[in-house]
Protein backbone atom coordinates (compact mmCIF):
# COMPACT_ATOMS: atom_id res chain seq x y z
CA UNK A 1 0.00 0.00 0.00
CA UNK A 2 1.38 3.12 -1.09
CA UNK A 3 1.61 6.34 1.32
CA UNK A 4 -0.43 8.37 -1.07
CA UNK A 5 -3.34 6.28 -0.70
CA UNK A 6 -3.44 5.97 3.46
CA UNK A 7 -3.21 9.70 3.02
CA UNK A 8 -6.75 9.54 1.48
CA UNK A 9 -8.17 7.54 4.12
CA UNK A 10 -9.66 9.06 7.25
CA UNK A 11 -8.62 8.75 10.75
CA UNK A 12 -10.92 6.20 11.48
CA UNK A 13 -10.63 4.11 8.28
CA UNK A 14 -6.75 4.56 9.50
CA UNK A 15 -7.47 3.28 12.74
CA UNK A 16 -9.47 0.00 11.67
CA UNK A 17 -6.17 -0.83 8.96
CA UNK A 18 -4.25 -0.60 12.10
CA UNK A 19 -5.39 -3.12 13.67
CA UNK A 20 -6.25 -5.31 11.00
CA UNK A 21 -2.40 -5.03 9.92
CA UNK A 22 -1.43 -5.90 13.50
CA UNK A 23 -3.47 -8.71 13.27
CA UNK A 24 -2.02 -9.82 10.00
CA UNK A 25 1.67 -9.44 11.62
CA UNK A 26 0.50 -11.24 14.95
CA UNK A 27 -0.51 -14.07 12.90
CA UNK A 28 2.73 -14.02 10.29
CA UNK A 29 5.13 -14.25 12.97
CA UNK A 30 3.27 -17.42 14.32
CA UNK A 31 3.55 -19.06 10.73
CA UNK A 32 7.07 -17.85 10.76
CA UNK A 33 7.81 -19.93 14.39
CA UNK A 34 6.13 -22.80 12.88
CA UNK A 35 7.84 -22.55 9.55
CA UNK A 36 4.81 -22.69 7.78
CA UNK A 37 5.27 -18.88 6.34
CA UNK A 38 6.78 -18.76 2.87
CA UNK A 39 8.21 -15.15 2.77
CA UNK A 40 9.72 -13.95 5.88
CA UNK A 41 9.39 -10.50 4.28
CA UNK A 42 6.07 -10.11 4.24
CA UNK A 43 6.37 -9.22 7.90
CA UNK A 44 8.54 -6.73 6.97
CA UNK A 45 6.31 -5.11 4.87
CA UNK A 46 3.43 -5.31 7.06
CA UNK A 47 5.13 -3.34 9.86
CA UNK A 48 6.36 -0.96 7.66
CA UNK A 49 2.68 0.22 6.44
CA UNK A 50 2.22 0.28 10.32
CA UNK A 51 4.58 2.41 10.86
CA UNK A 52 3.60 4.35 7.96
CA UNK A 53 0.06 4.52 9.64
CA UNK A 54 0.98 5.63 13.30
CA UNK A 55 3.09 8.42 11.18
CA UNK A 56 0.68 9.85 9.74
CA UNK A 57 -1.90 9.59 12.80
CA UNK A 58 0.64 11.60 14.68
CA UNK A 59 1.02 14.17 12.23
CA UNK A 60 -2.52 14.57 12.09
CA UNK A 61 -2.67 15.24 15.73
CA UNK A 62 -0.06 17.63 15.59
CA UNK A 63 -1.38 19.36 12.94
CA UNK A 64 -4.93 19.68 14.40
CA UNK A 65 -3.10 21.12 17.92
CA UNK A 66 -1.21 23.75 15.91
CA UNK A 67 -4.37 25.22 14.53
């Protein structure tokens, strides 16, 4: 998922990807132990659109207390 498009998504729709996407990772890294996940990597990606996520929820914030 590009950063473009969570830009386009409101807080809450933000919010509800969060936690599906920590969800997703929960459950990759317990395929990983078990050896049943193919690419490693995915879990990679996953946290990185997490972090990606939290960023721009943050921002948000800060930009809403500036004003």
């Amino acid at each position: 998922m590009k950063i473009k498009e969570l830009r386009d998504k409101t807080d809450n729709e933000l919010l509800q990807l969060l936690q599906e996407q920590k969800k997703t990772v929960r459950e990759m890294r317990f395929h990983a132990a078990l050896r049943e996940l193919k690419n490693v990597r995915d879990i990679r990606k996953t946290r990185k659109i997490i972090a990606q996520i939290l960023s721009l929820l943050n921002q948000r914030k800060h930009a809403a207390k500036a004003s």
